[in-house]
PDB file of N, CA and C in Angstrom:
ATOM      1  N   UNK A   1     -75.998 -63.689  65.377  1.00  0.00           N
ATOM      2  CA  UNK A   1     -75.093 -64.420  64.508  1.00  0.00           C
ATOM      3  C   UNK A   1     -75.695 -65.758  64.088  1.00  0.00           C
ATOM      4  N   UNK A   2     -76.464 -66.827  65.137  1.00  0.00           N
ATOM      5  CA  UNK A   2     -77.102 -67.675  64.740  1.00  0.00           C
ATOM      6  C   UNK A   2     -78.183 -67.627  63.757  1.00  0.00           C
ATOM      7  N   UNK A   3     -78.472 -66.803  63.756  1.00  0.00           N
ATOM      8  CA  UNK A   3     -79.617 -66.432  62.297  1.00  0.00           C
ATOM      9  C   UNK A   3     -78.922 -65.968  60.858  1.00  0.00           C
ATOM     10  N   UNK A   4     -77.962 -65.463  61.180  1.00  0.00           N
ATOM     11  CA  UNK A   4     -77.072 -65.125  59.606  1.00  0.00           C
ATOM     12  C   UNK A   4     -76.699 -66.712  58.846  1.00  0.00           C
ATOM     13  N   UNK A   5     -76.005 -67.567  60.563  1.00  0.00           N
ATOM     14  CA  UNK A   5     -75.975 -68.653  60.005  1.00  0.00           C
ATOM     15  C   UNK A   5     -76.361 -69.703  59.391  1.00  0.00           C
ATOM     16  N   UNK A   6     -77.807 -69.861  59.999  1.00  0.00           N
ATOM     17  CA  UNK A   6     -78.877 -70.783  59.229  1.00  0.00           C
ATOM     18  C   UNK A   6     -79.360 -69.643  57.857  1.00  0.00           C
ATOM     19  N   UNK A   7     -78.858 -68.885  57.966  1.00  0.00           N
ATOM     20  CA  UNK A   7     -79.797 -68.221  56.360  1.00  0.00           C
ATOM     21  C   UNK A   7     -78.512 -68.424  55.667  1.00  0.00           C
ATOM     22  N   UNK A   8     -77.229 -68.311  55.843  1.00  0.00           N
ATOM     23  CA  UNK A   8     -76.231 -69.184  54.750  1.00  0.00           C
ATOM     24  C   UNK A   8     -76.409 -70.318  54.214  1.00  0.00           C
ATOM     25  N   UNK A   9     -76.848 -71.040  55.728  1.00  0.00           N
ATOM     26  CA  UNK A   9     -76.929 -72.733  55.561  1.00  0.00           C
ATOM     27  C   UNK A   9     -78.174 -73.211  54.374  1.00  0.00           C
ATOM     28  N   UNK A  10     -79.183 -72.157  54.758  1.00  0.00           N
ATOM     29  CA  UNK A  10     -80.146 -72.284  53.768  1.00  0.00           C
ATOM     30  C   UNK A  10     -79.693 -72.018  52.443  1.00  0.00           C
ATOM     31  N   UNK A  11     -79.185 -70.805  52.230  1.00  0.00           N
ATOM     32  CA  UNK A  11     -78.957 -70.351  50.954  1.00  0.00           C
ATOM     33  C   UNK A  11     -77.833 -71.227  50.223  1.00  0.00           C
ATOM     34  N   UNK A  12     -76.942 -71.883  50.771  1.00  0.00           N
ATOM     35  CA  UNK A  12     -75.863 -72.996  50.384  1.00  0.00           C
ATOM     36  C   UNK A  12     -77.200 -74.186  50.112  1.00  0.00           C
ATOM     37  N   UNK A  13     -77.645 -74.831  50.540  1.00  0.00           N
ATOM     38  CA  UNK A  13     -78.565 -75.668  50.542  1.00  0.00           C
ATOM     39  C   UNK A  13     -79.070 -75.457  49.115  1.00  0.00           C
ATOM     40  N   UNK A  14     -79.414 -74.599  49.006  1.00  0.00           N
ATOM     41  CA  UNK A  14     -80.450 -74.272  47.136  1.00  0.00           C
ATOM     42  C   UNK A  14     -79.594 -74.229  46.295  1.00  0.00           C
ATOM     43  N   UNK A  15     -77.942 -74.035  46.753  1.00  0.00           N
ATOM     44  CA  UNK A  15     -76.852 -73.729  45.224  1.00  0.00           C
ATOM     45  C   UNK A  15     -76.770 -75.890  45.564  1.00  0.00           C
ATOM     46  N   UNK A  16     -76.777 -76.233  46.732  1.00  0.00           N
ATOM     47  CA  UNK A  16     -76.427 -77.701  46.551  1.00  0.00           C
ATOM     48  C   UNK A  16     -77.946 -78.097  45.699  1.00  0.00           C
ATOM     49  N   UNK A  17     -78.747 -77.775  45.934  1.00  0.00           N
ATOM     50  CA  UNK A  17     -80.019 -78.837  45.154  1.00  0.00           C
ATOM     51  C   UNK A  17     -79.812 -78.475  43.592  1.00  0.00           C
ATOM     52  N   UNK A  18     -79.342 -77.305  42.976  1.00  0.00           N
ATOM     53  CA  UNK A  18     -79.340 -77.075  41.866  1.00  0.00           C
ATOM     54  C   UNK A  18     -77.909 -77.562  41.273  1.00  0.00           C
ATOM     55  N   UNK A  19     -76.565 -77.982  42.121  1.00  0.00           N
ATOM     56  CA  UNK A  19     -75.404 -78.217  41.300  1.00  0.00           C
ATOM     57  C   UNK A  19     -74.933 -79.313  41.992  1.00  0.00           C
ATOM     58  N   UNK A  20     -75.087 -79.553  43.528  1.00  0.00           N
ATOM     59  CA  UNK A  20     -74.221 -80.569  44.092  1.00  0.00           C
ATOM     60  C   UNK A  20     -73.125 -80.336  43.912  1.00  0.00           C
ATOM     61  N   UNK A  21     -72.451 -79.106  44.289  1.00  0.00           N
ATOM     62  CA  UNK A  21     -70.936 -78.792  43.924  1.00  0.00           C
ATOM     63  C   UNK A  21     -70.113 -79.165  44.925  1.00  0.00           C
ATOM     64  N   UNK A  22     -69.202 -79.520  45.455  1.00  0.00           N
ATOM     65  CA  UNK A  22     -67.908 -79.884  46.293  1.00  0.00           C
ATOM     66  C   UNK A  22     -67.563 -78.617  47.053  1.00  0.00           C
ATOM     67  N   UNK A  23     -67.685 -77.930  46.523  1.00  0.00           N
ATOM     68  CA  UNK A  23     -67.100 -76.388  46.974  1.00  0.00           C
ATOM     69  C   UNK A  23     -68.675 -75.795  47.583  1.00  0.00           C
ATOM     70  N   UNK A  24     -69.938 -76.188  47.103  1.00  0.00           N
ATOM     71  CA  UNK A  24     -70.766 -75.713  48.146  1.00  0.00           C
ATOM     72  C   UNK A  24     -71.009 -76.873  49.930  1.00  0.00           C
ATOM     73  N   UNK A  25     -70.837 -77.993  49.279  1.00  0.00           N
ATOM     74  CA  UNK A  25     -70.688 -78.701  50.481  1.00  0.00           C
ATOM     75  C   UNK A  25     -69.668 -78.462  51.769  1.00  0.00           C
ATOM     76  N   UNK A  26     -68.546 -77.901  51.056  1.00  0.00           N
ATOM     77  CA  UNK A  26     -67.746 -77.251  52.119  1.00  0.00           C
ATOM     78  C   UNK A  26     -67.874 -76.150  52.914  1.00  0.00           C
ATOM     79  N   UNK A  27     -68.262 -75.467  52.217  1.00  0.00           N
ATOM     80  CA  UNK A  27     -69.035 -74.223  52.555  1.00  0.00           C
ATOM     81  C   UNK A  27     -69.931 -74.264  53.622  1.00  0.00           C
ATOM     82  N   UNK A  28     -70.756 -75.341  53.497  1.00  0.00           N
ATOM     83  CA  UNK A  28     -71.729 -75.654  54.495  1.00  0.00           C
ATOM     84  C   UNK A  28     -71.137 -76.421  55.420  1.00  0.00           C
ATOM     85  N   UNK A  29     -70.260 -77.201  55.394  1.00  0.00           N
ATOM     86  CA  UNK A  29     -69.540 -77.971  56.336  1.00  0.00           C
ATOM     87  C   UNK A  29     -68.544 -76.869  57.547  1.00  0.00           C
ATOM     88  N   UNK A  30     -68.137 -75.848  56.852  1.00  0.00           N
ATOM     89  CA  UNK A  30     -67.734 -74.667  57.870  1.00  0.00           C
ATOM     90  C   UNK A  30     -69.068 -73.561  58.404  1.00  0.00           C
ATOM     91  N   UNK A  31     -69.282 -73.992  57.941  1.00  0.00           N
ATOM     92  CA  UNK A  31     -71.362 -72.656  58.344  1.00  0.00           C
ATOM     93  C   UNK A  31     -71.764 -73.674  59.505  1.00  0.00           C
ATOM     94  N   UNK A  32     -71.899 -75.060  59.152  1.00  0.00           N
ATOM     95  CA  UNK A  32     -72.441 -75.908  60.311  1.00  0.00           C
ATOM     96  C   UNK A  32     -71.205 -76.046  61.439  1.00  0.00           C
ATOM     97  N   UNK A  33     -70.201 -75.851  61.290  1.00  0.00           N
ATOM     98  CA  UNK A  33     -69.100 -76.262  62.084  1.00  0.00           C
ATOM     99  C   UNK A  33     -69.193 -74.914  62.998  1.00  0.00           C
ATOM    100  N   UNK A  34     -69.125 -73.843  62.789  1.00  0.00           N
ATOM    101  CA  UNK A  34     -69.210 -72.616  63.000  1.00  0.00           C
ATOM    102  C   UNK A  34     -70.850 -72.535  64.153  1.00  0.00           C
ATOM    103  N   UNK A  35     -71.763 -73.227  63.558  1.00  0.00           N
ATOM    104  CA  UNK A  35     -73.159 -73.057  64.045  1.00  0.00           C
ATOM    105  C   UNK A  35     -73.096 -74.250  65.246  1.00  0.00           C
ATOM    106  N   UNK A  36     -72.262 -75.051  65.804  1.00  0.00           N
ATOM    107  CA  UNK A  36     -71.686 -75.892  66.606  1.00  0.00           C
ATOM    108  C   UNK A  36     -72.173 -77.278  66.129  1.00  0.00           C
ATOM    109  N   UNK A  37     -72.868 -77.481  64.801  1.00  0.00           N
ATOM    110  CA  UNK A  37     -73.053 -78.801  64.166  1.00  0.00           C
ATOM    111  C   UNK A  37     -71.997 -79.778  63.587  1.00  0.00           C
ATOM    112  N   UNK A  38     -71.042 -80.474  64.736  1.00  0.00           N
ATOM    113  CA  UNK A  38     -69.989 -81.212  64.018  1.00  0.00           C
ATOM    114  C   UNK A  38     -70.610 -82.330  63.533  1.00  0.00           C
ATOM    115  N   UNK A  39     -71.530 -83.190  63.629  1.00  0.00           N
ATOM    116  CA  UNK A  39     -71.626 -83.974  62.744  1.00  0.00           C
ATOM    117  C   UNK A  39     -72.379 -83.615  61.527  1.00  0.00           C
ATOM    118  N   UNK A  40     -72.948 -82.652  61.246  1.00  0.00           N
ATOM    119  CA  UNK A  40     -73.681 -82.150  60.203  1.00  0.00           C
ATOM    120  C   UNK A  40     -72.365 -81.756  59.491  1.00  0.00           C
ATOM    121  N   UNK A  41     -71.219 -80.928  60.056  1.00  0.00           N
ATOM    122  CA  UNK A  41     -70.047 -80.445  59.415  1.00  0.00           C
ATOM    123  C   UNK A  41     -69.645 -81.890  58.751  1.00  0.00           C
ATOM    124  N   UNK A  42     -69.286 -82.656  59.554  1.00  0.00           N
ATOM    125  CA  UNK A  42     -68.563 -84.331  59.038  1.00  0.00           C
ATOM    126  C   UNK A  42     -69.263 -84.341  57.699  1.00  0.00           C
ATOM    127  N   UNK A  43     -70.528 -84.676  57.919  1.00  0.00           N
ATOM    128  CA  UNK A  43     -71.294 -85.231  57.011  1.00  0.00           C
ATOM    129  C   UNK A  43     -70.763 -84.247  55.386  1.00  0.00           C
ATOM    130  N   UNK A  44     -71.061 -83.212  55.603  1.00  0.00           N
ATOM    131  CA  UNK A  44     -71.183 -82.364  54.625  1.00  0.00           C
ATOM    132  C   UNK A  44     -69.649 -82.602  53.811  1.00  0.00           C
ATOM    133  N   UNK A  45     -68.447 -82.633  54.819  1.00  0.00           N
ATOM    134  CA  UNK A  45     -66.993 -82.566  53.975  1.00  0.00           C
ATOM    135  C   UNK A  45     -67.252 -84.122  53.336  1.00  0.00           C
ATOM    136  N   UNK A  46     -67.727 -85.184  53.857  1.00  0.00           N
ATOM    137  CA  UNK A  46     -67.782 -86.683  53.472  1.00  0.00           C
ATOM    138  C   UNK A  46     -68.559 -86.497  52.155  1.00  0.00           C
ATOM    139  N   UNK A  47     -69.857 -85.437  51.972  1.00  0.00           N
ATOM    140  CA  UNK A  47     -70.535 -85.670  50.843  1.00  0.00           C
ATOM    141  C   UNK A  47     -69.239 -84.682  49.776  1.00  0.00           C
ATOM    142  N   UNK A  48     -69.100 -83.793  49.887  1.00  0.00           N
ATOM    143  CA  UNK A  48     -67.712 -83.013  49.104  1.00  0.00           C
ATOM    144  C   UNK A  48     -66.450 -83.907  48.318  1.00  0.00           C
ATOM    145  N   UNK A  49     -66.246 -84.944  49.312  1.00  0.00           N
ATOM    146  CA  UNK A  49     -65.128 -85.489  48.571  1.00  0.00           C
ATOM    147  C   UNK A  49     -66.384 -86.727  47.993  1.00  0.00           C
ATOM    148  N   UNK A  50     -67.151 -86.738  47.813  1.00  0.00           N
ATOM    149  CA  UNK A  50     -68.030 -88.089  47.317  1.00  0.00           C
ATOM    150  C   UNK A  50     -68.451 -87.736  45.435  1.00  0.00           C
ATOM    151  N   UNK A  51     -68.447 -86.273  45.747  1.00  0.00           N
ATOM    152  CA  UNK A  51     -68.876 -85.098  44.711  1.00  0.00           C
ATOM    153  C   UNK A  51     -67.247 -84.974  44.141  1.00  0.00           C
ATOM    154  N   UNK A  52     -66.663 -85.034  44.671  1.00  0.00           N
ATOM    155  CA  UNK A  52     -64.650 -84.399  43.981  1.00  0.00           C
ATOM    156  C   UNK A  52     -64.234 -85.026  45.003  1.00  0.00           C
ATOM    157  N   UNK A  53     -63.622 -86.361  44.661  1.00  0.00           N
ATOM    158  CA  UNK A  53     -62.512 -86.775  45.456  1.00  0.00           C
ATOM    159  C   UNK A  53     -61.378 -85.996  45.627  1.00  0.00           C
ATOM    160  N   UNK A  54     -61.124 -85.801  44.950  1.00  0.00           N
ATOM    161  CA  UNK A  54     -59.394 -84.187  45.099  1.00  0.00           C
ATOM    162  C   UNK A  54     -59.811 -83.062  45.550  1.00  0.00           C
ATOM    163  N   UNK A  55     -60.684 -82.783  46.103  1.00  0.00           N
ATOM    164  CA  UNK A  55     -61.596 -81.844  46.696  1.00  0.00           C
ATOM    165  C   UNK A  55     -60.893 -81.696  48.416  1.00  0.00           C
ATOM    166  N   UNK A  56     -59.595 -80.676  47.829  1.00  0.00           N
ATOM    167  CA  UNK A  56     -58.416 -80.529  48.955  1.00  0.00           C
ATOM    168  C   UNK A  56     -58.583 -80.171  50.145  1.00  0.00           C
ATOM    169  N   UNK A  57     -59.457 -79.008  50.113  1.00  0.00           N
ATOM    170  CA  UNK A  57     -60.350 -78.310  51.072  1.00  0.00           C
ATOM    171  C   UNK A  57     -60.768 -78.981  51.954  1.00  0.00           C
ATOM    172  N   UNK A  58     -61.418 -79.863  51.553  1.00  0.00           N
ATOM    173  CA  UNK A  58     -62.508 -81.044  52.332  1.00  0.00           C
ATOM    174  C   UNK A  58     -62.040 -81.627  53.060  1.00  0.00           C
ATOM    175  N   UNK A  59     -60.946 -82.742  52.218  1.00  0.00           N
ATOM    176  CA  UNK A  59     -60.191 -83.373  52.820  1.00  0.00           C
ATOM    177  C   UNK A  59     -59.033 -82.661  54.042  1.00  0.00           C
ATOM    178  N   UNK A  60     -58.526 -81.661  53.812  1.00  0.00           N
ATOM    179  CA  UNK A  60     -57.451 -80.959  54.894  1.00  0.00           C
ATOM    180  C   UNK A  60     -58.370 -81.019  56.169  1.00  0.00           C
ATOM    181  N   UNK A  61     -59.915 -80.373  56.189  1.00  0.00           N
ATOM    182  CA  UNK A  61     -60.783 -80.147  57.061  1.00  0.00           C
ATOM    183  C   UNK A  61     -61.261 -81.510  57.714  1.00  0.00           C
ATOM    184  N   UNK A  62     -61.214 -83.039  56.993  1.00  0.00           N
ATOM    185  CA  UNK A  62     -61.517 -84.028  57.635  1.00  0.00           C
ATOM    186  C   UNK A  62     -60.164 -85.155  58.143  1.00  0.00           C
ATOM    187  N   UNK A  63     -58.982 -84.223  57.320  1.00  0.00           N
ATOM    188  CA  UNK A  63     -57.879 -84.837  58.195  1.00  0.00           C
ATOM    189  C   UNK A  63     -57.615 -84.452  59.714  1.00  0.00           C
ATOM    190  N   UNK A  64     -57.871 -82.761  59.192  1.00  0.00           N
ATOM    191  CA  UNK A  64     -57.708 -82.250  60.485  1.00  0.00           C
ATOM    192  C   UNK A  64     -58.377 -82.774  62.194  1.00  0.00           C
ATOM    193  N   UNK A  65     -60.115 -82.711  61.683  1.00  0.00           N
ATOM    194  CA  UNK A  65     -60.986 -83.692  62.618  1.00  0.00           C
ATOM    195  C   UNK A  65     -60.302 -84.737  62.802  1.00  0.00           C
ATOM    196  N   UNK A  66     -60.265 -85.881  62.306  1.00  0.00           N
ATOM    197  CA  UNK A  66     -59.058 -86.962  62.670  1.00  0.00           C
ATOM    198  C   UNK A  66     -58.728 -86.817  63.720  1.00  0.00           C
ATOM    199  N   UNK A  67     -57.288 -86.336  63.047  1.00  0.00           N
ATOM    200  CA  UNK A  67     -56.267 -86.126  63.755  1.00  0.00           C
ATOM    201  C   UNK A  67     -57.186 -85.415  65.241  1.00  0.00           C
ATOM    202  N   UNK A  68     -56.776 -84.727  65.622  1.00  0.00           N
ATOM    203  CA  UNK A  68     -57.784 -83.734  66.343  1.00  0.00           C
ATOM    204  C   UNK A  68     -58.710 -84.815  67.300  1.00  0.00           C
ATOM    205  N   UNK A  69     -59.366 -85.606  66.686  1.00  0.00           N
ATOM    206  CA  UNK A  69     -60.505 -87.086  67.433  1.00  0.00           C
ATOM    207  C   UNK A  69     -59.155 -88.101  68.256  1.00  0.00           C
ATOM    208  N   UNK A  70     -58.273 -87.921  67.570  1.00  0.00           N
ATOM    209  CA  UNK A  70     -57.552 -89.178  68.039  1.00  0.00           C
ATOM    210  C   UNK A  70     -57.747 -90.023  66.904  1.00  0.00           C
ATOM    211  N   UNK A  71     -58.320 -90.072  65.996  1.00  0.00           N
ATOM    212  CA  UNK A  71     -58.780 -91.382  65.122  1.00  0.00           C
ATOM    213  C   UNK A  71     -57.366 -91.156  63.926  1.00  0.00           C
ATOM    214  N   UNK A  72     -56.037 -91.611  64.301  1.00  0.00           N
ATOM    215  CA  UNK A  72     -55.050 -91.508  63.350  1.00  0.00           C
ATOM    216  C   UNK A  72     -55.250 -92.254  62.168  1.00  0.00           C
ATOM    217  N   UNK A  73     -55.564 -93.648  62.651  1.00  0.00           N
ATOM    218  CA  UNK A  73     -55.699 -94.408  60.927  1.00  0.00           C
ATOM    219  C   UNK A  73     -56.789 -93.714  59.980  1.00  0.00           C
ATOM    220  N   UNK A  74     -58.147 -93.405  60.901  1.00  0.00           N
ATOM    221  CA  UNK A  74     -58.632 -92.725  59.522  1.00  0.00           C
ATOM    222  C   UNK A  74     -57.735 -91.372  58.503  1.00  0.00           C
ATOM    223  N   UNK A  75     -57.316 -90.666  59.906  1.00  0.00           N
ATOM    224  CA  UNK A  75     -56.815 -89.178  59.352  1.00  0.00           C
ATOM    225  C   UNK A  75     -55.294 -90.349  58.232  1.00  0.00           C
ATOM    226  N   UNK A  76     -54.728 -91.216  58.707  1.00  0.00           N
ATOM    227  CA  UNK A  76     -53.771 -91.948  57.742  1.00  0.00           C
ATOM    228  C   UNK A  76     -54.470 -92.236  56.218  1.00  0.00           C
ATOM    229  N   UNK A  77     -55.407 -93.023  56.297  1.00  0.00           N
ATOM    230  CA  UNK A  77     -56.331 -92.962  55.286  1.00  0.00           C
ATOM    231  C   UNK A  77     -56.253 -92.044  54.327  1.00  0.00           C
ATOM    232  N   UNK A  78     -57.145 -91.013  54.440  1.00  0.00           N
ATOM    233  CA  UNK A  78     -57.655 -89.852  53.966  1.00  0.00           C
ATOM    234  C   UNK A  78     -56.248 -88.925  53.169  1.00  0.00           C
ATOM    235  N   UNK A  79     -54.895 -89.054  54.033  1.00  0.00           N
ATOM    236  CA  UNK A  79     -53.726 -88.357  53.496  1.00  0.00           C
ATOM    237  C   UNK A  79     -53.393 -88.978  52.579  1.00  0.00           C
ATOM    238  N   UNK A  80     -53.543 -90.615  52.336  1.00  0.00           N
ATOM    239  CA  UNK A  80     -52.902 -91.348  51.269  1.00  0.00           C
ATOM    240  C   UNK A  80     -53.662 -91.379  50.238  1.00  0.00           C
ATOM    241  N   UNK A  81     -55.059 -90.911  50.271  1.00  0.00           N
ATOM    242  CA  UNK A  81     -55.690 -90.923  49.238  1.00  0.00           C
ATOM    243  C   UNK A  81     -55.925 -90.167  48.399  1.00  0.00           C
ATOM    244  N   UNK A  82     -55.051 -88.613  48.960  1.00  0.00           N
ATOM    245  CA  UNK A  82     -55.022 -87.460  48.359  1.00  0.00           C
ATOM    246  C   UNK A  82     -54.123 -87.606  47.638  1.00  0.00           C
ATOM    247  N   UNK A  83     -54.815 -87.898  46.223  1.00  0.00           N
ATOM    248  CA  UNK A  83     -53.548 -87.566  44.412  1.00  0.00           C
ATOM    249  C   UNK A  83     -53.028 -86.819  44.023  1.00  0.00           C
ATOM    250  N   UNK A  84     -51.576 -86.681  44.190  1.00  0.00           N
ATOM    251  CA  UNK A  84     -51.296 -85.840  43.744  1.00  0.00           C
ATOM    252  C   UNK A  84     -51.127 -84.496  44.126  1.00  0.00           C
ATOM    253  N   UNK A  85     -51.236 -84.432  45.583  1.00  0.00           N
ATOM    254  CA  UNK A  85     -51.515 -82.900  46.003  1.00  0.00           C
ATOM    255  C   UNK A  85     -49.877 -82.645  46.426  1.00  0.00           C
ATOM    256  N   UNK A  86     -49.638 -81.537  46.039  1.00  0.00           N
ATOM    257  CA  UNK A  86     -47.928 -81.150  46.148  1.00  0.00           C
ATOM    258  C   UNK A  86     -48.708 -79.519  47.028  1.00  0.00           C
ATOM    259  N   UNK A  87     -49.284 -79.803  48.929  1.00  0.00           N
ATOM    260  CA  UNK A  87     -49.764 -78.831  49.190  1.00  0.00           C
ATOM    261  C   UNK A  87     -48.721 -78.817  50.614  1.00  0.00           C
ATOM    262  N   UNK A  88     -48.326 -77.272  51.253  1.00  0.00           N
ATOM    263  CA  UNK A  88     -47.975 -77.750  52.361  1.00  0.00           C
ATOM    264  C   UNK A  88     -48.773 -78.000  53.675  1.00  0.00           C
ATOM    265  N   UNK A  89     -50.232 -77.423  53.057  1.00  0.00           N
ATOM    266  CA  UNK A  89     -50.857 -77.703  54.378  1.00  0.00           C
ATOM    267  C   UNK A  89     -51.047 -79.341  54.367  1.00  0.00           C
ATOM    268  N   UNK A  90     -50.806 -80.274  53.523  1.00  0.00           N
ATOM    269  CA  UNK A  90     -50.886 -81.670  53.223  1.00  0.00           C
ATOM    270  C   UNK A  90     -49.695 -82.083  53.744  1.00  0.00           C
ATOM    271  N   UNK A  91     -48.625 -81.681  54.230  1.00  0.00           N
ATOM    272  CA  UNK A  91     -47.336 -81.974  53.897  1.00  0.00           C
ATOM    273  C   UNK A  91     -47.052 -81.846  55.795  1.00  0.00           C
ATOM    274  N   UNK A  92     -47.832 -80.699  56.263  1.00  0.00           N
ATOM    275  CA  UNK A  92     -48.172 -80.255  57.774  1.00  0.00           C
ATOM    276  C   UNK A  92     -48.788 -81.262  58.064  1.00  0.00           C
ATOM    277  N   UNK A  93     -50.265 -81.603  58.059  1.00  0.00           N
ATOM    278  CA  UNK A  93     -50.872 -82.554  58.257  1.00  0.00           C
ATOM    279  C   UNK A  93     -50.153 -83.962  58.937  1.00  0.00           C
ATOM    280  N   UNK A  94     -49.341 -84.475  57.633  1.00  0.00           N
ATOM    281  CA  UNK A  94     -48.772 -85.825  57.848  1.00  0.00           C
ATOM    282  C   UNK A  94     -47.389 -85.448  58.667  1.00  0.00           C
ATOM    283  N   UNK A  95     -46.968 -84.662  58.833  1.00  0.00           N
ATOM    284  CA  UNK A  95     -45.832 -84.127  60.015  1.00  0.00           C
ATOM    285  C   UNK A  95     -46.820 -84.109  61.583  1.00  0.00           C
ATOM    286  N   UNK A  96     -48.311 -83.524  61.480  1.00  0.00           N
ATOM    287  CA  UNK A  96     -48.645 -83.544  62.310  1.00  0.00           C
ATOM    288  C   UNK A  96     -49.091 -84.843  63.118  1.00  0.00           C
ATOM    289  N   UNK A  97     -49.244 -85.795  62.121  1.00  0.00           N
ATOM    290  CA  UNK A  97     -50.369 -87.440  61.778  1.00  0.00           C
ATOM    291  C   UNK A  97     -49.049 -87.851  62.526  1.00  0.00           C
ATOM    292  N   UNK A  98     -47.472 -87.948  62.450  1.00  0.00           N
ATOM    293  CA  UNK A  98     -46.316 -88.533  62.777  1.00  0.00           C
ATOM    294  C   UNK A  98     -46.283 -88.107  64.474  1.00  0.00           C
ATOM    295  N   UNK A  99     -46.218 -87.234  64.773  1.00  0.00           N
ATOM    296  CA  UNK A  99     -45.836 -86.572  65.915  1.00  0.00           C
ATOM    297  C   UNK A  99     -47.093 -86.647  66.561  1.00  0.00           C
ATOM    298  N   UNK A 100     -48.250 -86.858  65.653  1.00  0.00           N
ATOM    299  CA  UNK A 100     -49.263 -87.345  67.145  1.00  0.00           C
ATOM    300  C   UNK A 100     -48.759 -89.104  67.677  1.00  0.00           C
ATOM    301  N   UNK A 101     -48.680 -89.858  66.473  1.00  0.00           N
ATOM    302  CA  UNK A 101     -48.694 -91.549  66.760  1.00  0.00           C
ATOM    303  C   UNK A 101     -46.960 -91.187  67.400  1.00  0.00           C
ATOM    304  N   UNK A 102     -46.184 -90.558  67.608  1.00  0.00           N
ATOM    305  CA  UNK A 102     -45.245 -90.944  68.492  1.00  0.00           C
ATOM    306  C   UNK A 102     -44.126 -90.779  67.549  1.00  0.00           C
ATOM    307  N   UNK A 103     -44.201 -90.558  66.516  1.00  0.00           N
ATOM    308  CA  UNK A 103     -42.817 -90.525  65.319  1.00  0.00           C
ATOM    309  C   UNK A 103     -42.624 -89.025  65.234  1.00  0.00           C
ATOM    310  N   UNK A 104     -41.746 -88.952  66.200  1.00  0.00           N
ATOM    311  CA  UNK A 104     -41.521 -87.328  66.550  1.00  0.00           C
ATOM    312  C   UNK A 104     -39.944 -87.565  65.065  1.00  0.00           C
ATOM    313  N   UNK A 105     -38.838 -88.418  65.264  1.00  0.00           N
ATOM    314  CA  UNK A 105     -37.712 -88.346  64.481  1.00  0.00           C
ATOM    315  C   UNK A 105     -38.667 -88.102  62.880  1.00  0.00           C
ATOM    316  N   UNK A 106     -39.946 -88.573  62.487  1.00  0.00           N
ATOM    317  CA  UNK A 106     -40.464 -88.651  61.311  1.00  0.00           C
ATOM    318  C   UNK A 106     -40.475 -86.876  61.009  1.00  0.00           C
ATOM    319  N   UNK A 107     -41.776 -87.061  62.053  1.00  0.00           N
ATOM    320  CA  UNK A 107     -42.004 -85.116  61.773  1.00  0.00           C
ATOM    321  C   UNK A 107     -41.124 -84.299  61.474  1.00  0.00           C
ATOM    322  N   UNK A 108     -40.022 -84.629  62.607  1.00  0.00           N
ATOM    323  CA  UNK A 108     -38.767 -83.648  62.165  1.00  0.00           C
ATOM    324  C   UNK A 108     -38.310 -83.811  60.953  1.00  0.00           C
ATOM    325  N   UNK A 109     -38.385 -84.777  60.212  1.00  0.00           N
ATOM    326  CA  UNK A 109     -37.269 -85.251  59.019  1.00  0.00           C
ATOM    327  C   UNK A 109     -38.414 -84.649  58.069  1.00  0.00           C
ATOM    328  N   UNK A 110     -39.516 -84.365  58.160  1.00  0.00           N
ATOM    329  CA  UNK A 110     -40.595 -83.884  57.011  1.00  0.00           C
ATOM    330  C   UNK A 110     -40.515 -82.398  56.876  1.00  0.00           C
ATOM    331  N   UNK A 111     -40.593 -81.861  58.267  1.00  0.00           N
ATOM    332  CA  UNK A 111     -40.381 -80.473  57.856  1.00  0.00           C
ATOM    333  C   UNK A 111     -38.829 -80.454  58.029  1.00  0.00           C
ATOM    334  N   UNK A 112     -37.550 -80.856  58.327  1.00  0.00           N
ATOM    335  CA  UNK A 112     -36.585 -80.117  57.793  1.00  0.00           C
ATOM    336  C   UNK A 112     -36.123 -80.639  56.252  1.00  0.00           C
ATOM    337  N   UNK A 113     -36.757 -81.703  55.927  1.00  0.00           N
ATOM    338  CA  UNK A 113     -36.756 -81.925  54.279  1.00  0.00           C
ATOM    339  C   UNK A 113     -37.188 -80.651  53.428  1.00  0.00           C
ATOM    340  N   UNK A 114     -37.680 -79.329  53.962  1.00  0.00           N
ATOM    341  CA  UNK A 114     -38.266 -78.061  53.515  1.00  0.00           C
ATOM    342  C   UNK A 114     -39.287 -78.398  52.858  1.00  0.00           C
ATOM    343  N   UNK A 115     -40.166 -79.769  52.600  1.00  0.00           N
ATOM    344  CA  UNK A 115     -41.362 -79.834  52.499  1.00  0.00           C
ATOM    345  C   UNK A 115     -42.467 -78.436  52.591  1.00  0.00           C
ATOM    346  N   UNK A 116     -42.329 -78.455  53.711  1.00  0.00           N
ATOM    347  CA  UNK A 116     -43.347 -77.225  54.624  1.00  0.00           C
ATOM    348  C   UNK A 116     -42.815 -76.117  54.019  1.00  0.00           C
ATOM    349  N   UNK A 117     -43.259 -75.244  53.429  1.00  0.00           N
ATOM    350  CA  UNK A 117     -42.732 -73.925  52.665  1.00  0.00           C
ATOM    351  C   UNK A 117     -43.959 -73.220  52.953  1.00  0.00           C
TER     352      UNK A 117
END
């Protein structure tokens, strides 16, 4: 399996030198995450939203880390900077961002607002 993986990682690598797309950086950010490279994963979702800031994917995947690290203000960050996204995994997230820092009455009031669909 470790060899399928670096020959993705490679082959993502040549669609990034020829387009720098957002959607291949992610790609590689789950191939390296998968291949046990979390900071190569970090790196890769950080270059994605650098390439497409609204680049939802990315961001869900580096809120998630966050959250997940303990590091709430960044994962706070990162949710407020997402424009515009009417997503529920965005909507989970910041229910989840509440109920980690201790605002359990918040979480509740987000998902029974039926937000979460």
């Amino acid at each position: 399996a470790a060899g399928r993986l670096d020959g993705g990682v490679s082959a993502v690598d040549a669609v990034i030198a020829e387009s720098d797309a957002a959607d291949a950086h992610f790609v590689k950010a789950i191939l390296l995450r998968l291949r046990g490279d979390g900071q190569g994963s970090h790196r890769s979702l950080e270059r994605a939203l650098v390439v497409s800031p609204d680049h939802l994917r990315s961001r869900i995947e580096l809120v998630s880390q966050a959250i997940d690290a303990g590091d709430h203000d960044r994962a706070g960050v990162l949710l407020s900077a997402q424009s515009g996204a009417d997503d529920a995994r965005i909507e989970f997230l910041k229910a989840k961002l509440d109920a980690r820092r201790g605002k359990l009455a918040e979480a509740r009031t987000r998902i029974a607002a039926g937000r979460l669909r």
